[in-house]
Protein backbone atom coordinates (compact mmCIF):
# COMPACT_ATOMS: atom_id res chain seq x y z
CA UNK A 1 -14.07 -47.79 52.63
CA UNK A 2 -16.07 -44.73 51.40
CA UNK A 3 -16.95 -44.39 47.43
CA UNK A 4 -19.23 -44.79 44.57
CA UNK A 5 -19.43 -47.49 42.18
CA UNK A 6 -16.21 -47.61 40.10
CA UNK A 7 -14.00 -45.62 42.83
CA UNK A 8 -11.62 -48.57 42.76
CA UNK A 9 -12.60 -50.00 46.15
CA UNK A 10 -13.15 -54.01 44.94
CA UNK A 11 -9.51 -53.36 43.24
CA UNK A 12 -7.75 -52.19 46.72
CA UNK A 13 -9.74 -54.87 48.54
CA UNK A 14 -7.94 -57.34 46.18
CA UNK A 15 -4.74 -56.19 46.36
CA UNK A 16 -5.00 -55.97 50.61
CA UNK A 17 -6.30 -59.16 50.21
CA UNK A 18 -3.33 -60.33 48.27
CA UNK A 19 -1.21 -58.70 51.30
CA UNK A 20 -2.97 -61.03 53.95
CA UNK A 21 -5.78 -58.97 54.68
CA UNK A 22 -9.46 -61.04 55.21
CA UNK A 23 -11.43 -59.59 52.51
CA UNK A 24 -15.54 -59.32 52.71
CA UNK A 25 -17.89 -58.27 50.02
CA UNK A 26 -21.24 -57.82 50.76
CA UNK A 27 -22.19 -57.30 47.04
CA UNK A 28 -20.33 -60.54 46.11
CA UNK A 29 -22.20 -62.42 48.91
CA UNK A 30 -25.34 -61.02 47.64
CA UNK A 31 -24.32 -62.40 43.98
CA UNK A 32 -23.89 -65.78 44.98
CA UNK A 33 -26.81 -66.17 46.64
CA UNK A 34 -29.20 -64.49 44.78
CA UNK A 35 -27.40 -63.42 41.08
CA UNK A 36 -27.55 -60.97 39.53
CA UNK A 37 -29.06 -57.73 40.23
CA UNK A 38 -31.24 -56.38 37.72
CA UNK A 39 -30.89 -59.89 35.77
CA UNK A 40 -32.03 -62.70 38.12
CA UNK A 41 -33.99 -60.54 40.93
CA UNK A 42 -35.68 -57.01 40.25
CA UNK A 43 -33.58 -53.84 40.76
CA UNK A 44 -35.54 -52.51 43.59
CA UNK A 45 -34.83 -55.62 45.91
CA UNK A 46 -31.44 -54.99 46.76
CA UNK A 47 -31.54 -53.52 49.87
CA UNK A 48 -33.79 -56.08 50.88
CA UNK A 49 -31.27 -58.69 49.91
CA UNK A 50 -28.12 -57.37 51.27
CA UNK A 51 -29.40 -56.94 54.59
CA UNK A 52 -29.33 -60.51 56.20
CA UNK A 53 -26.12 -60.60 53.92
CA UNK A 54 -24.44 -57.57 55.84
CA UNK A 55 -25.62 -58.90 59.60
CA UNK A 56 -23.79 -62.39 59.09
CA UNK A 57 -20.68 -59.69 57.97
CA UNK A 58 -20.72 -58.09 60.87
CA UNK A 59 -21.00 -60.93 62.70
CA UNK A 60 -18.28 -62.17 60.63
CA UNK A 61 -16.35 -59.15 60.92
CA UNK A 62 -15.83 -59.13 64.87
CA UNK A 63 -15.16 -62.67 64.19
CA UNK A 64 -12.08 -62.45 62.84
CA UNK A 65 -11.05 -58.64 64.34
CA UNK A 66 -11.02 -60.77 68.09
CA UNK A 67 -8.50 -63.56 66.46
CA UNK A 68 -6.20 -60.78 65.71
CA UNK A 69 -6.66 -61.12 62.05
CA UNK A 70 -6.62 -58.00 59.54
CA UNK A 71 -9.59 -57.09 57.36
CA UNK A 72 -10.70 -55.27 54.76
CA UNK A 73 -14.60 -54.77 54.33
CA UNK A 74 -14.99 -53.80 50.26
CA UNK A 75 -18.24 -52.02 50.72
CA UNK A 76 -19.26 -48.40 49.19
CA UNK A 77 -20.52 -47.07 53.27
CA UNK A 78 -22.69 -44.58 51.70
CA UNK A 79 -23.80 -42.55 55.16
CA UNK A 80 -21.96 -41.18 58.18
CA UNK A 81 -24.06 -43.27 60.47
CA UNK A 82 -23.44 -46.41 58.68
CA UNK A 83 -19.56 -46.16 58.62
CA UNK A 84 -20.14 -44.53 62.72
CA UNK A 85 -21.92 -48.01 62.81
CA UNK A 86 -19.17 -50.46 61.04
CA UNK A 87 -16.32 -48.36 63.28
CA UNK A 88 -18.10 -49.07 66.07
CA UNK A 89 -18.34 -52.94 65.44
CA UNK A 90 -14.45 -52.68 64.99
CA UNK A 91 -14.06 -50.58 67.99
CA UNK A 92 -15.99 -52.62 70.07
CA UNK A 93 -13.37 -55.84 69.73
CA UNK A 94 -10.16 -53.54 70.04
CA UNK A 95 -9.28 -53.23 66.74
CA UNK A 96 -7.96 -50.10 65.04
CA UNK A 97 -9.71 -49.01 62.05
CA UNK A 98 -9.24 -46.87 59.09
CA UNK A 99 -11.60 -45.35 56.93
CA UNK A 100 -10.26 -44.80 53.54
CA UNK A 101 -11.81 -42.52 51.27
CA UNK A 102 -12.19 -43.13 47.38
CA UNK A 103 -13.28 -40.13 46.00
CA UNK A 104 -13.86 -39.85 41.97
CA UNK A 105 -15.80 -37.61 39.31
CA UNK A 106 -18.62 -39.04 37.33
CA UNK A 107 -16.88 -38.85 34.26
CA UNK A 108 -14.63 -41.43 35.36
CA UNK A 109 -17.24 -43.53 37.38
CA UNK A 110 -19.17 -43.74 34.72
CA UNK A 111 -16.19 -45.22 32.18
CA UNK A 112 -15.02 -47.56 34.69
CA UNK A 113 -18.86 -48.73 35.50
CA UNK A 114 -19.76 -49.10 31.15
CA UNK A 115 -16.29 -51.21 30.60
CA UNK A 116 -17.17 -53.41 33.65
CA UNK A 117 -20.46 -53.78 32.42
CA UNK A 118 -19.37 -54.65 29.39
CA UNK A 119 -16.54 -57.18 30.31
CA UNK A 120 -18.79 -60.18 31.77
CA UNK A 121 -21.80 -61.07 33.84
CA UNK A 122 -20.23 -63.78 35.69
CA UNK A 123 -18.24 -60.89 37.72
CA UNK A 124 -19.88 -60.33 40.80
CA UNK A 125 -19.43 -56.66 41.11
CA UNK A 126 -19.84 -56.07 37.70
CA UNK A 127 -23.96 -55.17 38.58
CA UNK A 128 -25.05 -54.24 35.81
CA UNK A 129 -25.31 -50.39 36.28
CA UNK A 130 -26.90 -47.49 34.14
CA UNK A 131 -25.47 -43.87 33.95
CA UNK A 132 -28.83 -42.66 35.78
CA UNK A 133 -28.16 -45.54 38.46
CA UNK A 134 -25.19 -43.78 38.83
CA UNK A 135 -26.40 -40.19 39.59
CA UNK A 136 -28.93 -41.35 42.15
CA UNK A 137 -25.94 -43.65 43.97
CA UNK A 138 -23.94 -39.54 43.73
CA UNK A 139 -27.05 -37.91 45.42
CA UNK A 140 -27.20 -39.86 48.34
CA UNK A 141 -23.20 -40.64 48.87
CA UNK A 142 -21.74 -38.63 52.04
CA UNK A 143 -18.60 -38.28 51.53
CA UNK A 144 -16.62 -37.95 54.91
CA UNK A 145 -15.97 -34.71 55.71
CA UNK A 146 -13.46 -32.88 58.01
CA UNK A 147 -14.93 -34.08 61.73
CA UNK A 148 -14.83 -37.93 60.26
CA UNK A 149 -11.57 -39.65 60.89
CA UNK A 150 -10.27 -40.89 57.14
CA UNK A 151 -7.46 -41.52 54.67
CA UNK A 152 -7.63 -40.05 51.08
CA UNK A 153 -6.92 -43.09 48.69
CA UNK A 154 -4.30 -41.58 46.50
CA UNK A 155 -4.44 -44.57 43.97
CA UNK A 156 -1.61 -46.83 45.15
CA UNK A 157 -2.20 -49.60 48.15
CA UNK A 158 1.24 -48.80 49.85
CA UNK A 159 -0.12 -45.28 50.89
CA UNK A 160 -3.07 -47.17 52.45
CA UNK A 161 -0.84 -50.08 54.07
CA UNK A 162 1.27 -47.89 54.97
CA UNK A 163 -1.18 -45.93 57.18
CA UNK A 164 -2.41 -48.66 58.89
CA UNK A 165 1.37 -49.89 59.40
CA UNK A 166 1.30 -46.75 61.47
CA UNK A 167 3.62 -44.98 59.52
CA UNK A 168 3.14 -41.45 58.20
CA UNK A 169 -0.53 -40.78 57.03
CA UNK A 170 -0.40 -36.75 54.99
CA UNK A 171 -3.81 -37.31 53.95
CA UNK A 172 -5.60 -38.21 56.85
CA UNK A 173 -8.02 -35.93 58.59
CA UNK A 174 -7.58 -37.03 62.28
C-alpha cells in the first residue's frame, strides 16, 4: 500500500484480512512492544523503533509468500525505493504483487486522523497525531507516479480483490 495517515489503508487491510489474506502491521507491532508513540516513548524515536520491527516483517513476509499464502502488508510505503524494496522481497519468492494506491486530501486526513485520535488510546494505529504531524508526513509522501506499477483504491475492497483475482484492473498504471 501507498498513503498517508487516515487514507483508509488499516481499514482495507482488515477487510483483506477478513477475506483470508495474512495481514502485517508494522505500526501495530511497534505498539505492542513499545506503546504508544508520543505517550510511552518520545516522538522522535520512531524510526528507530520500527526498524528491527520491519526486518522480522520482511523476514516474515517471504515467510509466508513461499507457503503460497496471500498477504497484505498495512504500511503507509512513503518512498519509491522503499516500495522498489518491499516488491522486490515479494518478487524474489515468486509472488505477484500489487501496489495499491490510497490517495486523499488533507482535509479529509486530517478528520479521519482527529476522530481516531479521539476514539481511544488502546487502538494501535490510533498514534496520536497532530495536524502539523500531518503536513510534514504530506511533504515527504511520493506518491507513485505513472512509471510505478499500481492500483488506484477507489474505496471499495472488491475493486482491489478483484485486481489481484486477475480480473479487470481500469485503474492500474501498468
Amino acid at each position: 500500500m501507498a498513503g498517508l495517515p487516515g487514507s483508509g489503508k488499516t481499514t482495507l487491510a482488515r477487510e483483506m484480512e477478513r477475506q483470508g489474506f495474512v495481514r502485517m502491521c508494522p505500526d501495530e507491532q511497534v505498539w505492542q512492544e513499545h506503546g504508544h508513540y508520543g505517550r510511552d516513548f518520545p516522538r522522535g524515536e520512531y524510526r528507530v523503533r520500527e526498524r528491527p520491527v520491519l526486518d522480522r516483517i520482511a523476514a516474515e513476509l517471504q515467510a509466508a509468500l513461499s507457503a503460497g499464502q496471500d498477504v497484505v502488508v498495512d504500511h503507509g510505503f512513503w518512498t519509491v525505493e522503499e516500495r522498489e524494496q518491499w516488491r522486490a522481497l515479494g518478487e524474489l519468492v515468486g509472488a505477484d504483487v500489487l501496489l495499491v494506491y490510497l490517495p486523499g486530501d488533507h482535509d479529509t486526513l486530517w478528520r479521519r486522523i482527529d476522530e481516531r485520535n479521539r476514539a481511544t488510546y488502546e487502538d494501535p494505529n490510533s498514534m496520536y497525531f497532530t495536524e502539523a504531524d500531518l503536513r510534514r508526513h504530506s511533504s515527504r509522501f511520493v506518491p507513485p507516479g505513472p512509471d510505478e506499477a499500481h492500483l488506484v483504491y477507489d474505496g471499495r475492497p472488491a475493486t482491489v480483490l478483484t485486481a489481484l483475482a486477475g480480473g479487470d484492473t481500469p485503474q492500474s498504471t501498468r
